[in-house]
Protein backbone atom coordinates (compact mmCIF):
# COMPACT_ATOMS: atom_id res chain seq x y z
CA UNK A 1 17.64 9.35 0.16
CA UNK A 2 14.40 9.24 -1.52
CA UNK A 3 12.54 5.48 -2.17
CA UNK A 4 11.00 6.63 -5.42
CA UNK A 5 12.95 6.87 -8.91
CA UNK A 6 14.27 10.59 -9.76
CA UNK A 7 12.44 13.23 -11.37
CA UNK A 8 13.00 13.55 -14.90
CA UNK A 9 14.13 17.31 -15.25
CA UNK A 10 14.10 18.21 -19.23
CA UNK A 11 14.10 21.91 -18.83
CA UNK A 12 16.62 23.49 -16.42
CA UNK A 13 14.48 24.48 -13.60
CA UNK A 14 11.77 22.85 -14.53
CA UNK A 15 10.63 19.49 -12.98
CA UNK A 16 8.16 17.80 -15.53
CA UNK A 17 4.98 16.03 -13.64
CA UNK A 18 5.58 12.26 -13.75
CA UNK A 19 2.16 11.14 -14.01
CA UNK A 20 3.62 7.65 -12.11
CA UNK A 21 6.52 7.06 -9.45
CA UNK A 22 7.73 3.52 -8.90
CA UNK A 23 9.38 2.66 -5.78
CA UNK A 24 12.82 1.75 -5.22
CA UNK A 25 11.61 -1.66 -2.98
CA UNK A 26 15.44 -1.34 -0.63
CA UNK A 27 14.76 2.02 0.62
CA UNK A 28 11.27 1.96 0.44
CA UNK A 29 11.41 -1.29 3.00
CA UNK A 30 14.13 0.60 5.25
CA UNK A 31 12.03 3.82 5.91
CA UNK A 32 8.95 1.49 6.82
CA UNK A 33 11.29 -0.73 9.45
CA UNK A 34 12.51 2.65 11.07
CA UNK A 35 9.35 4.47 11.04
CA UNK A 36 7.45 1.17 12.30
CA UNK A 37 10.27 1.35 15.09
CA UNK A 38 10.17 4.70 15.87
CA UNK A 39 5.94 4.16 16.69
CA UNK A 40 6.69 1.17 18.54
CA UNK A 41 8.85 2.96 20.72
CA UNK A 42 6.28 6.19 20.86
CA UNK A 43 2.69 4.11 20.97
CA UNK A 44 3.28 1.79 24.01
CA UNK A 45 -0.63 0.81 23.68
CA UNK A 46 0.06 -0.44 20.03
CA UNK A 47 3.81 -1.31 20.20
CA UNK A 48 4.18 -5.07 20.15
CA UNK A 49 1.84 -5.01 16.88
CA UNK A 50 4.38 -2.52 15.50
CA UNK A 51 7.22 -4.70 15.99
CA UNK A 52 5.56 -7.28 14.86
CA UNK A 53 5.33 -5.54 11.77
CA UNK A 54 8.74 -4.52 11.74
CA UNK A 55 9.45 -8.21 11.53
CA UNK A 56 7.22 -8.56 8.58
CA UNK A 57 8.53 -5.85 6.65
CA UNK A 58 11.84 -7.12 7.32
CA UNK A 59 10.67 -10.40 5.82
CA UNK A 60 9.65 -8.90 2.98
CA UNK A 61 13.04 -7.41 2.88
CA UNK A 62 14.75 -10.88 2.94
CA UNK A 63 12.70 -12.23 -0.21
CA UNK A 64 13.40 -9.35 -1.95
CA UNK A 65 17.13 -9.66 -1.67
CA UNK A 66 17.31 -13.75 -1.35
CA UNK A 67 14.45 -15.06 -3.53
CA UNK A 68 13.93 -11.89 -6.55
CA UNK A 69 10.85 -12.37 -8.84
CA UNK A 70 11.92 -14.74 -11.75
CA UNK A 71 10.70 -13.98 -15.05
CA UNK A 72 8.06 -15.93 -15.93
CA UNK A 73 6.53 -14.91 -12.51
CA UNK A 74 7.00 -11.22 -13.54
CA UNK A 75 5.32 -12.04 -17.00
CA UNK A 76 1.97 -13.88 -15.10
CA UNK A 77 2.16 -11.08 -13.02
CA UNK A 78 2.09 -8.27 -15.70
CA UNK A 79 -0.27 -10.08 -17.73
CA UNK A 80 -2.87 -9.88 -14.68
CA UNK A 81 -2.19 -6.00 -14.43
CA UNK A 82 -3.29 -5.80 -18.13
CA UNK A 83 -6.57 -7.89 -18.26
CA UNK A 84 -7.37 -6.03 -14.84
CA UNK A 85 -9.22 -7.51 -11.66
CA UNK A 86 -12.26 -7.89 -13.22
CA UNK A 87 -11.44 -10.77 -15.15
CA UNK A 88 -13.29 -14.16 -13.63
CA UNK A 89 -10.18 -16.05 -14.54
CA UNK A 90 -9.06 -14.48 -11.51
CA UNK A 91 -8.72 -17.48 -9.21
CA UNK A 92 -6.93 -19.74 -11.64
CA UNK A 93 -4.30 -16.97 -12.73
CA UNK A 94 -3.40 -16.60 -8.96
CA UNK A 95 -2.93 -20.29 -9.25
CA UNK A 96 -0.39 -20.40 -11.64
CA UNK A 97 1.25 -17.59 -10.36
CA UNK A 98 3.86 -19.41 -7.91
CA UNK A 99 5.56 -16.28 -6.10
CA UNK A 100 3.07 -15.44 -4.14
CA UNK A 101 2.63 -18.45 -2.57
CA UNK A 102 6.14 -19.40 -1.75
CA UNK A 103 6.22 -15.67 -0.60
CA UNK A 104 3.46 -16.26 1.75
CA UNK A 105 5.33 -19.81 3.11
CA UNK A 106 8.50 -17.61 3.97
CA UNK A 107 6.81 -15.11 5.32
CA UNK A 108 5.14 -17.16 7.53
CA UNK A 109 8.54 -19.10 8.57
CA UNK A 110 10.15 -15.67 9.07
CA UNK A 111 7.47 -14.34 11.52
CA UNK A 112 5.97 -17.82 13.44
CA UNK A 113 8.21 -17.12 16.40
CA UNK A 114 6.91 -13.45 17.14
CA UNK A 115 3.19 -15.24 16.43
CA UNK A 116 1.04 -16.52 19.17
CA UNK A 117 0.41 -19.80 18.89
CA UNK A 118 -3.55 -19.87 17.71
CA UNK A 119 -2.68 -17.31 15.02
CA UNK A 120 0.69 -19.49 13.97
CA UNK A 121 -1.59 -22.43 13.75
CA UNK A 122 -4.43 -21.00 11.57
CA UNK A 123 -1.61 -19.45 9.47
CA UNK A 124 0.18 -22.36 8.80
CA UNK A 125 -3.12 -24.40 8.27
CA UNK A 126 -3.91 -21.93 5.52
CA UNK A 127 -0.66 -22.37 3.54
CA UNK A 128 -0.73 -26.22 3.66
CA UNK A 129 -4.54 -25.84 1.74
CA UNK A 130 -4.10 -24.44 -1.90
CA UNK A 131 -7.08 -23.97 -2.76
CA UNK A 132 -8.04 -21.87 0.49
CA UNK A 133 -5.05 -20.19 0.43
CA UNK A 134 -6.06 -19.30 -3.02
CA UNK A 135 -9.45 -18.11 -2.59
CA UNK A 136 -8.02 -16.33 0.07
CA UNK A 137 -5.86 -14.40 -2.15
CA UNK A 138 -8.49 -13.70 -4.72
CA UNK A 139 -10.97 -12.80 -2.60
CA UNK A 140 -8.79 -10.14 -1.05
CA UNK A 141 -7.57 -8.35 -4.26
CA UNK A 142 -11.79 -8.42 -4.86
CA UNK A 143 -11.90 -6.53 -2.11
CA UNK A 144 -14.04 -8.76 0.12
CA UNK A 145 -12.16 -8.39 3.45
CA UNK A 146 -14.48 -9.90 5.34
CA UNK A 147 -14.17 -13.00 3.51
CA UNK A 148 -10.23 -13.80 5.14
CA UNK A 149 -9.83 -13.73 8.45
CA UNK A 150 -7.15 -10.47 9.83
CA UNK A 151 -4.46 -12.34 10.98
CA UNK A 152 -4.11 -13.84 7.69
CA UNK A 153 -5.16 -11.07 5.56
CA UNK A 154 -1.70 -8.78 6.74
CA UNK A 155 0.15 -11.59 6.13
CA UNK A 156 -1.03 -12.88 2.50
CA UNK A 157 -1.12 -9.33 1.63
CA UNK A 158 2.42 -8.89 2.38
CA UNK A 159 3.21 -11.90 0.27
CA UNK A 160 1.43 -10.40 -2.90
CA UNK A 161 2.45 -7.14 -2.55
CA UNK A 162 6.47 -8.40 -2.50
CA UNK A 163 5.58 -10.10 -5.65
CA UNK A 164 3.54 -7.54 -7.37
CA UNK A 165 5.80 -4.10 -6.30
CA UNK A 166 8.34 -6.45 -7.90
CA UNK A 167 6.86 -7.20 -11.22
CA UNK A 168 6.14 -3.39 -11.52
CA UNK A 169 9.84 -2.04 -10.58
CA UNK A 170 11.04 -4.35 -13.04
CA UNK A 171 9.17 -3.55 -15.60
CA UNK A 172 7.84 0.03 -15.58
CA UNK A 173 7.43 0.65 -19.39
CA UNK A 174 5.00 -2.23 -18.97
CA UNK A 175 3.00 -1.79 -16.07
CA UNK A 176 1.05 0.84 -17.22
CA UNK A 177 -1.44 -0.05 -19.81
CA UNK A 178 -4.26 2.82 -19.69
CA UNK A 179 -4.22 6.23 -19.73
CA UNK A 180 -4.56 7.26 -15.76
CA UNK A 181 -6.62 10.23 -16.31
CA UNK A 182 -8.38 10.60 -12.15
CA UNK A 183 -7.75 7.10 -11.35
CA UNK A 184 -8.92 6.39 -7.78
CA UNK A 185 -7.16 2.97 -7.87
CA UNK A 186 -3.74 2.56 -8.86
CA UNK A 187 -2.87 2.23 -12.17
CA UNK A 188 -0.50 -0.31 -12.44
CA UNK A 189 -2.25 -3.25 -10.47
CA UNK A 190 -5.94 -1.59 -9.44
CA UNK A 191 -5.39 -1.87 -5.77
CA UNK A 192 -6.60 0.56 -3.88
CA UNK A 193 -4.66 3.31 -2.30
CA UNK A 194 -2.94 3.59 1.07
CA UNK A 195 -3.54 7.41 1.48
CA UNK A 196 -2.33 10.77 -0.39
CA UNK A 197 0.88 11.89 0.11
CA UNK A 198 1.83 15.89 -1.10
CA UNK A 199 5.67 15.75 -1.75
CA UNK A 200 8.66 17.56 -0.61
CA UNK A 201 11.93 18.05 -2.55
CA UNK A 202 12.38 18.44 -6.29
CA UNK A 203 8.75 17.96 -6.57
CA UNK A 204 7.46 19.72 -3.15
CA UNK A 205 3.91 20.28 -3.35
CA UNK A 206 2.85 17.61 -6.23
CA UNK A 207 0.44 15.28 -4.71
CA UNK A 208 0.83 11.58 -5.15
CA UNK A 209 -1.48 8.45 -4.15
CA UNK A 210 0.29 5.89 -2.94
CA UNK A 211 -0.53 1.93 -3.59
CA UNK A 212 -1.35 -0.36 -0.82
CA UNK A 213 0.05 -3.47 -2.90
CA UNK A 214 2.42 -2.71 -5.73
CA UNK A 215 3.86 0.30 -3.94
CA UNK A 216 3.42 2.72 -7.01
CA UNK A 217 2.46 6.38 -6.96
CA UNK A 218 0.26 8.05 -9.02
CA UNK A 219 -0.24 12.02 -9.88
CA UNK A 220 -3.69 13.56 -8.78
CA UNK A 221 -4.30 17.13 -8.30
CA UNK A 222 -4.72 18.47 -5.17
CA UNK A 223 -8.38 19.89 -3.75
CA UNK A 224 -10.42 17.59 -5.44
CA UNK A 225 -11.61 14.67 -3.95
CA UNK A 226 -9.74 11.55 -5.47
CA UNK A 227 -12.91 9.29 -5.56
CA UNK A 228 -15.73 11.51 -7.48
CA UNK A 229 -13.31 14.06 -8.65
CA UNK A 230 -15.81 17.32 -6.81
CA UNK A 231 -14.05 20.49 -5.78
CA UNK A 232 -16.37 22.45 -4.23
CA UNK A 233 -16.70 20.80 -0.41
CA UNK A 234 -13.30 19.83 0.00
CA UNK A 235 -12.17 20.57 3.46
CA UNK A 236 -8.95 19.16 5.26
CA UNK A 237 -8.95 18.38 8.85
CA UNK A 238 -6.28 17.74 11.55
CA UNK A 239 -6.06 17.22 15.80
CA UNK A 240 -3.04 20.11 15.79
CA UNK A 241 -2.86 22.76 13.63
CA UNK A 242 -3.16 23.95 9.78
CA UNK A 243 0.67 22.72 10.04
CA UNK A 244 0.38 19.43 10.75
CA UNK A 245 2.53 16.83 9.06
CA UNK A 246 -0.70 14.16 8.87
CA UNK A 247 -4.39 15.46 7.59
CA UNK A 248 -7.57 13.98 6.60
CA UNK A 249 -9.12 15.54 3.03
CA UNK A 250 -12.47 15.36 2.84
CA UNK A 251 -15.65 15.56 0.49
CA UNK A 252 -18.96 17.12 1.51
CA UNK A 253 -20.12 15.48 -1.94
CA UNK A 254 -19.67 11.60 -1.57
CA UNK A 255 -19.11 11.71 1.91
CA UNK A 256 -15.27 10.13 1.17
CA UNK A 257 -11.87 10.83 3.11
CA UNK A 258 -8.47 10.35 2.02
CA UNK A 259 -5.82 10.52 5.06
CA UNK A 260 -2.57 13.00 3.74
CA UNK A 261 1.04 13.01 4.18
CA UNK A 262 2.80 16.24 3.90
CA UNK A 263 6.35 15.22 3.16
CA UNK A 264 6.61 18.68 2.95
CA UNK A 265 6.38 19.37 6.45
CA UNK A 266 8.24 16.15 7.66
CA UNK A 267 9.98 14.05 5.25
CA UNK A 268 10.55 11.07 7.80
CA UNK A 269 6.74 10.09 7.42
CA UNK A 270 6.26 6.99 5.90
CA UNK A 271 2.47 6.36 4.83
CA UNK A 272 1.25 2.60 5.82
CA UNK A 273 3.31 2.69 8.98
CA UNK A 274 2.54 6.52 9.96
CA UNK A 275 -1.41 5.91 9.08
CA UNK A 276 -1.74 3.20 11.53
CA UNK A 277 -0.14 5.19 14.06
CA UNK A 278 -3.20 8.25 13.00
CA UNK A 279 -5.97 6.22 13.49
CA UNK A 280 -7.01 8.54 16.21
CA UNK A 281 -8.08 11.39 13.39
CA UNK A 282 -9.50 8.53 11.43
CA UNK A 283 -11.83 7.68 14.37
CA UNK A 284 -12.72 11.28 14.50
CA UNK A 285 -13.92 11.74 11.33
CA UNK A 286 -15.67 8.34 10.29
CA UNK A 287 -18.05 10.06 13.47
CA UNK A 288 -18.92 12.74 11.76
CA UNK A 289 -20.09 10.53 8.53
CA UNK A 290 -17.30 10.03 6.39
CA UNK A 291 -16.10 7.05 5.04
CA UNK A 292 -12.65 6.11 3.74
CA UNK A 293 -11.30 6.09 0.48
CA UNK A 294 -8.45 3.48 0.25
CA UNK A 295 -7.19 1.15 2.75
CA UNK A 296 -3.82 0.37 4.98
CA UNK A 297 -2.88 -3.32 4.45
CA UNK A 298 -1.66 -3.60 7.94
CA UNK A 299 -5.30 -3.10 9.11
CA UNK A 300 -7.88 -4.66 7.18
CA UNK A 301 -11.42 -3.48 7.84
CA UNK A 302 -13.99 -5.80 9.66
């Protein structure tokens, strides 16, 4: 069954264009767990970091069935969505948002004993310190990577993104508070995206960006490249064939990629999960002078 809410269909036949999908958190959680497994089992190079994950996203799984966003947590987080991430009250809203944090100290308790032990200790150090753990927080949905070290970063990502994917499932009519138009970043909560995913189904060829935090999709129209919205160097690359399930779309333009996921051709992809497992293509083309558009949260960028 599908992780995203069903299309609306007001004319018989006719599938009207949601301009957003939210994501149903329970299935979206079990696709990632079986497509993380299914890797581990295929990439023996990169398996133990895929189960590893598969214990993270199973976390995340727990808090959303054993510890569900409260309301005034879903109203702090909402209220961030709608004064954006530009705001310099930033670091003191994360502060008084409570979820997260507790998020990231189960997390962390969920996953120490699949940790080695220099990465359990810095992780545990960090959620004991507020204030870092704060910073580290803000300066991640900022988008300075490089200020929070990758261990962490996965980790206190997770912990925001339960909260936030939350607040905007619970709340739809709400979490969109401008027009989308050609967003590049997602709508709801301004992260960035994961990658570009063309759909299969009821809505088979539509293509969707997909939100490395709050989970959401957005509309976009295919062939023109999602960050400076140019039409006329797109190309689309691949290591198979034309057919292949997972592509790279790129812009002669800006120089930008966005990594694809035809649902259409396989339906069991998942896009964080199957993305890491692709880095291969995205190797390939960053040498030929591309750079990405988006990021996956289970590998930050140096």
């Amino acid at each position: 069954m599908s992780d995203i809410v069903s299309p609306d269909k007001r004319t018989p036949g006719i599938v009207a264009i949601d301009p957003v999908l939210f994501p149903i958190l329970e299935k979206l959680y079990d696709r990632r767990l079986q497509r993380l497994n299914v890797l581990a089992t295929k990439q023996e190079e990169n398996g133990e970091y895929f189960r590893f994950l598969s214990h993270l996203v199973h976390a995340q799984k727990h808090i959303l069935e054993h510890m569900p966003l409260d309301q005034p947590n879903r109203r702090a987080i909402l209220g961030l969505f709608s004064h954006g991430l530009d705001s310099e009250l930033l670091e003191d809203s994360l502060a008084s948002i409570t979820c997260w944090q507790n998020a990231y100290t189960t997390l962390l308790q969920q996953i120490s004993a699949f940790l080695p032990s220099p990465i359990q200790q810095n992780l545990t150090e960090l959620a004991a310190d507020k204030p870092r753990l704060i910073r580290a927080a803000t300066d991640l949905l900022w988008s300075q990577y490089q200020q929070v070290n990758a261990g962490a970063a996965v980790v206190l990502w997770a912990a925001l993104s339960i909260c936030w994917a939350q607040a905007v499932a619970t709340q739809q009519e709400e979490a969109v508070t401008q027009p989308i138009g050609a967003a590049v970043c997602c709508p709801c909560c301004h992260a960035p995206p994961v990658g570009s995913l063309v759909l299969g189904g009821a809505r088979e060829g539509l293509r969707y960006l997909q939100c490395s935090l709050c989970e959401t999709r957005w509309h976009r129209v295919r062939a023109v490249c999602v960050d400076c919205g140019a039409s006329d160097k797109i190309d689309h690359w691949t290591l198979d064939d034309a057919k292949s399930p997972i592509q790279i779309e790129t812009c002669g333009d800006c120089k930008g990629y966005i990594k694809t996921f035809r649902l259409d051709y396989d339906p069991e992809l998942e896009a964080m999960a199957d993305d890491l497992g692709s880095f291969s293509l995205d190797n390939a083309i960053e040498e030929n002078g591309f750079m990405r558009i988006g990021i996956n949260p289970f590998s930050f960028p140096a």
